[in-house]
PDB file of N, CA and C in Angstrom:
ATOM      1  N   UNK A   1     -10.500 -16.347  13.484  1.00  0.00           N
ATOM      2  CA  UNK A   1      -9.102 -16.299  13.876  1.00  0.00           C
ATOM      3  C   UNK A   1      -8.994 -16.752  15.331  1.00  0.00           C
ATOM      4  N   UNK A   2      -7.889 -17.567  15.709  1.00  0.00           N
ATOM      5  CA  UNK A   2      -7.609 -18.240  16.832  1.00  0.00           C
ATOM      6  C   UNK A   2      -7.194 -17.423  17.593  1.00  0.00           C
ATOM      7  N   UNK A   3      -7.168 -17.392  19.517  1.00  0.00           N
ATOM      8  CA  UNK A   3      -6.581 -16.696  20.217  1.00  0.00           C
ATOM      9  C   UNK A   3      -4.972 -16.738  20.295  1.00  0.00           C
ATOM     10  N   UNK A   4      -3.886 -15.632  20.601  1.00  0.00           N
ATOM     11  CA  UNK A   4      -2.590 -15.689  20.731  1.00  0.00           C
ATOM     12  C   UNK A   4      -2.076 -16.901  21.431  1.00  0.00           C
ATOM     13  N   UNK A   5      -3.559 -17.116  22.870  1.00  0.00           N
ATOM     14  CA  UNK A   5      -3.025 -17.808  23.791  1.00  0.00           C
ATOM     15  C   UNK A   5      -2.690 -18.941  23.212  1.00  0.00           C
ATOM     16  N   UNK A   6      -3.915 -19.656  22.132  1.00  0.00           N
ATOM     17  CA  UNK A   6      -4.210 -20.947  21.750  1.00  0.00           C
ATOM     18  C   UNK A   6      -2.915 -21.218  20.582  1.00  0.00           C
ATOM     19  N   UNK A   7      -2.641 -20.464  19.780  1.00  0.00           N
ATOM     20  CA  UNK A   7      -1.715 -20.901  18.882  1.00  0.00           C
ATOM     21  C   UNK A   7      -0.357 -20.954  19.528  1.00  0.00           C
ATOM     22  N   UNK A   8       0.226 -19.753  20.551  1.00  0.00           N
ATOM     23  CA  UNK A   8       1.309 -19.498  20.511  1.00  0.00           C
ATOM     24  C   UNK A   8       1.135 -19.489  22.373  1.00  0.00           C
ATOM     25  N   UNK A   9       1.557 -21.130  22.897  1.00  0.00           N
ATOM     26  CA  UNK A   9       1.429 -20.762  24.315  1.00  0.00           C
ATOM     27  C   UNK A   9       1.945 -19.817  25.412  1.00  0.00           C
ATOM     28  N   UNK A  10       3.277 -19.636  25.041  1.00  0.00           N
ATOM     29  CA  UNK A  10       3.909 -18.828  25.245  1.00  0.00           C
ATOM     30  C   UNK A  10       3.992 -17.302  24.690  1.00  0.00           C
ATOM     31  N   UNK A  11       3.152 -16.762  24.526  1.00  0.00           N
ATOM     32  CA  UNK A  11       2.966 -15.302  23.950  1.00  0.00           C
ATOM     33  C   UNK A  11       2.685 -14.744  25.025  1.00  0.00           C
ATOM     34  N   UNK A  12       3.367 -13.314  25.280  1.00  0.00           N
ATOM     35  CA  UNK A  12       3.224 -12.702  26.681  1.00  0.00           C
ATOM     36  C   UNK A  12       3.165 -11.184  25.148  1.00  0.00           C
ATOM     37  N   UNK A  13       1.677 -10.797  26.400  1.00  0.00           N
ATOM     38  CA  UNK A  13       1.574  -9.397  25.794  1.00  0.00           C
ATOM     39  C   UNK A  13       2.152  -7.944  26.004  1.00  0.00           C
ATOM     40  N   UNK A  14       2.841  -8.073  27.459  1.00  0.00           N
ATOM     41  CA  UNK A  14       4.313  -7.151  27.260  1.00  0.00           C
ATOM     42  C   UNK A  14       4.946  -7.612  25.767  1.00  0.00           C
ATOM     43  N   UNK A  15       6.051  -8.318  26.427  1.00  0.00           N
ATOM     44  CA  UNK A  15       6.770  -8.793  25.272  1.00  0.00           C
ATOM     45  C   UNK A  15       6.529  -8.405  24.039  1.00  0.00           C
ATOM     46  N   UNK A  16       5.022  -8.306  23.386  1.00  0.00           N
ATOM     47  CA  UNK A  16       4.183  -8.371  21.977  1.00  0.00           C
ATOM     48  C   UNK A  16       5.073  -6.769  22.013  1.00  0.00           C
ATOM     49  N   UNK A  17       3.986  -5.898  23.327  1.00  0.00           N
ATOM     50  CA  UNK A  17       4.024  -4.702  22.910  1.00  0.00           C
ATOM     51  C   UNK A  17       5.470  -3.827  22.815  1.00  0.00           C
ATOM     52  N   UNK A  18       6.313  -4.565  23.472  1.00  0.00           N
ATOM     53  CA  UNK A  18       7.899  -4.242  23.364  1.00  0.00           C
ATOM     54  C   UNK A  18       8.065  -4.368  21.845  1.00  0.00           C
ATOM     55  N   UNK A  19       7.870  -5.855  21.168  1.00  0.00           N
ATOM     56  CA  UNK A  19       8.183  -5.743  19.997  1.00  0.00           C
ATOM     57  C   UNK A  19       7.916  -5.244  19.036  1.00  0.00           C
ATOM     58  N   UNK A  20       6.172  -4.711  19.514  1.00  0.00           N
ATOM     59  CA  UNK A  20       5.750  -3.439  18.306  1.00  0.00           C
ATOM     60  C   UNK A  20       6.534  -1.971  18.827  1.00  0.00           C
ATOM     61  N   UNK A  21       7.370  -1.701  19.733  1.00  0.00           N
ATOM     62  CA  UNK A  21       7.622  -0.331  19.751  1.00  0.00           C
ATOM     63  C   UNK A  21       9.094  -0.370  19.093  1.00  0.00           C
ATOM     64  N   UNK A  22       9.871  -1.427  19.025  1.00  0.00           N
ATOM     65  CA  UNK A  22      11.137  -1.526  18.482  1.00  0.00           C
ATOM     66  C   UNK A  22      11.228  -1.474  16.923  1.00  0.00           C
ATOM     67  N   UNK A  23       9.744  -2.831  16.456  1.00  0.00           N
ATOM     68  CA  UNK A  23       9.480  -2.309  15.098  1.00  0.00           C
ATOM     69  C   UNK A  23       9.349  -1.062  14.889  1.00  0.00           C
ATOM     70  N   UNK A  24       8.743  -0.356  15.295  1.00  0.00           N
ATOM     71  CA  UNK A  24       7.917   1.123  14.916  1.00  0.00           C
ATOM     72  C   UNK A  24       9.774   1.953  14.881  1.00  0.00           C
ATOM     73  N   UNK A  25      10.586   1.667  15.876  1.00  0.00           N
ATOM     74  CA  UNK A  25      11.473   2.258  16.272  1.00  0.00           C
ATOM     75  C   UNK A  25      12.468   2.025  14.765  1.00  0.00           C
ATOM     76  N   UNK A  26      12.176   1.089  14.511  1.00  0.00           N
ATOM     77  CA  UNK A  26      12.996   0.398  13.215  1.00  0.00           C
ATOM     78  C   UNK A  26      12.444   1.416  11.718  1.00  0.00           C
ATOM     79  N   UNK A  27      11.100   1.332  12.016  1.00  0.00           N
ATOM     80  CA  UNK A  27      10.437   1.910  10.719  1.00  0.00           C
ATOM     81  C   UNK A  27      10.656   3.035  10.694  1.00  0.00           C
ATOM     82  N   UNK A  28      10.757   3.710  11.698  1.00  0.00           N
ATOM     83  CA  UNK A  28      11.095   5.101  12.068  1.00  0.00           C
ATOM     84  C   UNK A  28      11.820   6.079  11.879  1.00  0.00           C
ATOM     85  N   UNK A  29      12.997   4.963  12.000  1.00  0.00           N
ATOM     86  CA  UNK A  29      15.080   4.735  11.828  1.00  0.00           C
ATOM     87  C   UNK A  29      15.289   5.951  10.456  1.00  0.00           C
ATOM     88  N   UNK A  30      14.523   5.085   9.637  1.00  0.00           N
ATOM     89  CA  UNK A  30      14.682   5.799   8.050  1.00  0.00           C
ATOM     90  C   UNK A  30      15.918   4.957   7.188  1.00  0.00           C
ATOM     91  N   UNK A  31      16.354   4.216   8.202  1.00  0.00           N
ATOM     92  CA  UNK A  31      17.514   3.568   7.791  1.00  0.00           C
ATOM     93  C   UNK A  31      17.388   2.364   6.773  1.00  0.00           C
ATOM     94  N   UNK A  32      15.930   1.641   6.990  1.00  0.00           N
ATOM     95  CA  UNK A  32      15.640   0.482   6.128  1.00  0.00           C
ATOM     96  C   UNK A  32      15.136   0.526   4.717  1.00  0.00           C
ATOM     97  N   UNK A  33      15.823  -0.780   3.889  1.00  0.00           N
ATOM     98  CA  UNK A  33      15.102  -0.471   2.747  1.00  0.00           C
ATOM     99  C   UNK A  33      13.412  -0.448   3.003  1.00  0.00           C
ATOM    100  N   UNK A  34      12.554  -0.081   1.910  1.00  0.00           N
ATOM    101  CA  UNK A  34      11.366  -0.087   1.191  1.00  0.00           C
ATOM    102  C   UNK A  34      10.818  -1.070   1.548  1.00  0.00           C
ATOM    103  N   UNK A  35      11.081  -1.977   0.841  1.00  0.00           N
ATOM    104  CA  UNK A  35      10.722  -3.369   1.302  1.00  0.00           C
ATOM    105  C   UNK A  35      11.172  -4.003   2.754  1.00  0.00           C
ATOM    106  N   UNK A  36      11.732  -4.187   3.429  1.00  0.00           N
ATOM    107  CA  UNK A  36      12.464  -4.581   4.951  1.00  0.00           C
ATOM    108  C   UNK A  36      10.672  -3.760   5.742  1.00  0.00           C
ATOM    109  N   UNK A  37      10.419  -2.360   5.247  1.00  0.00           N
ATOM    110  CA  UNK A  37       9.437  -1.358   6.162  1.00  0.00           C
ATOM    111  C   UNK A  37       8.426  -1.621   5.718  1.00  0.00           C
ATOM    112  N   UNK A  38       7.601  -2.597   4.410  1.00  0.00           N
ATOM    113  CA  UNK A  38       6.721  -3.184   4.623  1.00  0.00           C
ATOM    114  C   UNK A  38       6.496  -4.706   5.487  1.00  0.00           C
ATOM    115  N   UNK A  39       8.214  -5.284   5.347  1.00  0.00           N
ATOM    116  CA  UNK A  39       7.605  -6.401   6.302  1.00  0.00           C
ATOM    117  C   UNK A  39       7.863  -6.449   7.589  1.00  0.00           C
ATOM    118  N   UNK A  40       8.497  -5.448   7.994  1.00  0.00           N
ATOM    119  CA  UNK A  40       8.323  -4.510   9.542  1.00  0.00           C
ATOM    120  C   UNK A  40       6.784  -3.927  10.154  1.00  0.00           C
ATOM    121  N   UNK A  41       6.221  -3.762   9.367  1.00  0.00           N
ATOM    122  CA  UNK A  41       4.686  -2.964   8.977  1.00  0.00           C
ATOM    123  C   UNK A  41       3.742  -4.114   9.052  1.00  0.00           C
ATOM    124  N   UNK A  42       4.038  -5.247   8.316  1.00  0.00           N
ATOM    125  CA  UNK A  42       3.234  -5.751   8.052  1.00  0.00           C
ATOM    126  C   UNK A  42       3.290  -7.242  10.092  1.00  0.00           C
ATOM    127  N   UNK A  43       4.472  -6.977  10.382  1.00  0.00           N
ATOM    128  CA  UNK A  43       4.499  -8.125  11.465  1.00  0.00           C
ATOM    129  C   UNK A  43       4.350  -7.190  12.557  1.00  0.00           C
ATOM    130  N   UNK A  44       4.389  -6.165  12.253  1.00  0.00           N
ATOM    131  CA  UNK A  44       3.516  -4.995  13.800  1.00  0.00           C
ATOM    132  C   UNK A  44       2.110  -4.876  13.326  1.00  0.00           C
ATOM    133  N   UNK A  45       1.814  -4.946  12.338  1.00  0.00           N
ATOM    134  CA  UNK A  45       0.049  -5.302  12.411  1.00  0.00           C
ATOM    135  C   UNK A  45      -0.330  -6.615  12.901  1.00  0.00           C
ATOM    136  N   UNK A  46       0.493  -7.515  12.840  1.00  0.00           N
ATOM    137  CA  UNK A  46       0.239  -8.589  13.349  1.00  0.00           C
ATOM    138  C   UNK A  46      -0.018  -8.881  14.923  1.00  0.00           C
ATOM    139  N   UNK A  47       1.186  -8.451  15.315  1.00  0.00           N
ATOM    140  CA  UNK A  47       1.562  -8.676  16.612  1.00  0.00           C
ATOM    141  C   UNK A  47      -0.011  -7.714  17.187  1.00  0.00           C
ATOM    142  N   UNK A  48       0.026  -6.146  16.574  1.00  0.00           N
ATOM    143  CA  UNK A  48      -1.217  -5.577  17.585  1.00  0.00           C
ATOM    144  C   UNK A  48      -2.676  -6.184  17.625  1.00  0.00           C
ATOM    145  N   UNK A  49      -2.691  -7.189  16.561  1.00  0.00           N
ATOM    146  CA  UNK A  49      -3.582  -7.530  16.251  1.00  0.00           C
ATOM    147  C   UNK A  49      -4.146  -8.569  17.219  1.00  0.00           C
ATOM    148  N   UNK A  50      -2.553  -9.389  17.465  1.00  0.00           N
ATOM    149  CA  UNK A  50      -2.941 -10.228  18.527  1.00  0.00           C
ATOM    150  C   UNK A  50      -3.086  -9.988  20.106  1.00  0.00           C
ATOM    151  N   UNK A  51      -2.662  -8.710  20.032  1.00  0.00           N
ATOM    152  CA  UNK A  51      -2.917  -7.793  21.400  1.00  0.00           C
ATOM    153  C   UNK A  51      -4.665  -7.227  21.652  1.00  0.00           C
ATOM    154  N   UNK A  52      -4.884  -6.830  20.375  1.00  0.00           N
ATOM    155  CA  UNK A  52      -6.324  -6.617  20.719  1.00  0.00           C
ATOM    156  C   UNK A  52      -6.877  -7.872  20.731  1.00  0.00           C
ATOM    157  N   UNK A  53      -6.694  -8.943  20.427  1.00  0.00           N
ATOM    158  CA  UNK A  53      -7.737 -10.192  20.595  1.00  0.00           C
ATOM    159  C   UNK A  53      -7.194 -10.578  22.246  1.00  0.00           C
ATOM    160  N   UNK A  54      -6.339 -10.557  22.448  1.00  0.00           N
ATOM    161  CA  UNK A  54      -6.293 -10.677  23.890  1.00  0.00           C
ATOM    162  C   UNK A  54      -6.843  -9.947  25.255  1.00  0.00           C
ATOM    163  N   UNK A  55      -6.523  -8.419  24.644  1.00  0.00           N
ATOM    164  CA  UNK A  55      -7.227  -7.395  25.246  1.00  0.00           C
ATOM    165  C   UNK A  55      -8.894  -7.769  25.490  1.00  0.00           C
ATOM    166  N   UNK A  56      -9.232  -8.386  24.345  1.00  0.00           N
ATOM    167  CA  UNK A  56     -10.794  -8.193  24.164  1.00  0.00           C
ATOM    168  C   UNK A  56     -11.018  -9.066  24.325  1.00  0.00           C
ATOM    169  N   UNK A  57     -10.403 -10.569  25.232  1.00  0.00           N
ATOM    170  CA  UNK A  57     -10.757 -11.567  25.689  1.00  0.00           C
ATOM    171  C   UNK A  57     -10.789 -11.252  27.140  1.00  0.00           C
ATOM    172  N   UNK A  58      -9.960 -10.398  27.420  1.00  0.00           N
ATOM    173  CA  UNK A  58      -9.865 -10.180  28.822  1.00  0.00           C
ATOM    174  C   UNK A  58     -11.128  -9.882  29.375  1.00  0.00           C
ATOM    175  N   UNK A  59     -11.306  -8.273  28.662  1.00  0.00           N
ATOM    176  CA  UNK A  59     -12.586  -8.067  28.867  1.00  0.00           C
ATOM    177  C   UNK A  59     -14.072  -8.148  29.223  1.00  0.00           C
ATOM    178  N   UNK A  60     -14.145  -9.305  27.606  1.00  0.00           N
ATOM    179  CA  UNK A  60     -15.105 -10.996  28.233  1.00  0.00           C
ATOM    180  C   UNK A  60     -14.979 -11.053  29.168  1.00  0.00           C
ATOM    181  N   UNK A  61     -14.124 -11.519  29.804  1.00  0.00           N
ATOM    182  CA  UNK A  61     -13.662 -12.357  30.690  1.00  0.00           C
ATOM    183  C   UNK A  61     -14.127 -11.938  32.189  1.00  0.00           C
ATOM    184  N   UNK A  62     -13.649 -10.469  31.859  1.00  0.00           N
ATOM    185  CA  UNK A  62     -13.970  -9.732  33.221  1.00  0.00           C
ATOM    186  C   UNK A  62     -15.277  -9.364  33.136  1.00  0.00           C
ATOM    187  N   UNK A  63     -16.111  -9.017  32.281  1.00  0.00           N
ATOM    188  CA  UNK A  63     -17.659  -8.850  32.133  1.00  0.00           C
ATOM    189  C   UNK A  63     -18.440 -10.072  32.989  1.00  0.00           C
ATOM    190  N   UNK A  64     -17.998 -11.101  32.507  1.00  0.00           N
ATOM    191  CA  UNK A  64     -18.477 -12.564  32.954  1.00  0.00           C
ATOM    192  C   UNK A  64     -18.212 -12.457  34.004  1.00  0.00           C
ATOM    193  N   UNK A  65     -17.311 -12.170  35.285  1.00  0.00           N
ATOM    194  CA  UNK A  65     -16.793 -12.385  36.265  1.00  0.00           C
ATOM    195  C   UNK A  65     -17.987 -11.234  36.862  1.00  0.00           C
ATOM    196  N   UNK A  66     -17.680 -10.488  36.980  1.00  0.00           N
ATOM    197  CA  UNK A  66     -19.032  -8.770  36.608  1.00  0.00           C
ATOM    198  C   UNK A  66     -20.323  -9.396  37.044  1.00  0.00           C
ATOM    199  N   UNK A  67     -20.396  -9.908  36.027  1.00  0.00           N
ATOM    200  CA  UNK A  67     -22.050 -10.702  35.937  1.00  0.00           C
ATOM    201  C   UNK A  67     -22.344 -11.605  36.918  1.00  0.00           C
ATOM    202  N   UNK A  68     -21.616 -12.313  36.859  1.00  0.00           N
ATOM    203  CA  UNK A  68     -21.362 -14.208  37.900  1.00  0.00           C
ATOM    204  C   UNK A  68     -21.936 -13.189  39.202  1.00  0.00           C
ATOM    205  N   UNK A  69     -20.296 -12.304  39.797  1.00  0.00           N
ATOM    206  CA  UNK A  69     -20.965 -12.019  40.762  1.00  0.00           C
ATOM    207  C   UNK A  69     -22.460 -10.779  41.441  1.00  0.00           C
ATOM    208  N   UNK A  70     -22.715 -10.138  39.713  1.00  0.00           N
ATOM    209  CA  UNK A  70     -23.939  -9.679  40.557  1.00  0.00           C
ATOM    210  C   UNK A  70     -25.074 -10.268  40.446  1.00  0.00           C
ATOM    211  N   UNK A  71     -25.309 -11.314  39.740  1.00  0.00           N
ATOM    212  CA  UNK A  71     -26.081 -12.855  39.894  1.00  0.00           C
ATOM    213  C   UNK A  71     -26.258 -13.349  41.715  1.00  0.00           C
ATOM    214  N   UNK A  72     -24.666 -13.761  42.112  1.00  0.00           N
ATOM    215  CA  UNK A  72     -24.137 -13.646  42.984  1.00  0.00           C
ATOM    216  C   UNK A  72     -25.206 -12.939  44.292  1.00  0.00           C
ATOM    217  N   UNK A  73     -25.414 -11.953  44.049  1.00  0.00           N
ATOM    218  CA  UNK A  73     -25.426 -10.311  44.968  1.00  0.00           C
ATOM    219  C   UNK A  73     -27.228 -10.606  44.894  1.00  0.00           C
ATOM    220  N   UNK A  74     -27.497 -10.934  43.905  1.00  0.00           N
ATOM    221  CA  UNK A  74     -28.846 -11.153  43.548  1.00  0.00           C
ATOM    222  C   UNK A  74     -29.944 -11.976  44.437  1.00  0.00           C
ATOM    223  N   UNK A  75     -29.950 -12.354  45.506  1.00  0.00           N
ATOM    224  CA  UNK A  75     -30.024 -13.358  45.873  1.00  0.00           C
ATOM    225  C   UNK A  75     -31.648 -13.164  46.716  1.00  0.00           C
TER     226      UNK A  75
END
């Protein structure tokens, strides 16, 4: 599976997580049909999904940076 960044350039992970709390807020409601709260359900698994691949690129990211400089320090 591709990163958020790479498919969707514009994906900001606020934004994501705003839109999973409004879903949740929606599912919540009690107000929606059956069906509407699986595909509410099913596009907030999505969205967190693409939050943890971002999250866990960061990470990378910062590990590597971590490393570089105690390579760096190593001297």
């Amino acid at each position: 599976m591709s990163s958020s960044s790479e498919t969707e350039p514009n994906w900001n992970y606020e934004a994501s997580v705003a839109e999973i709390e409004a879903l949740i807020e929606k599912i919540e409601s009690g107000d929606l049909p059956l069906e509407s709260v699986f595909s509410e359900f099913e596009i907030a698994v999505k969205q967190i999904q693409h939050c943890e691949q971002f999250l866990d690129q960061g990470v990378k990211r910062m590990e590597l940076l971590i490393e570089t400089l105690e390579d760096d320090l190593d001297f």
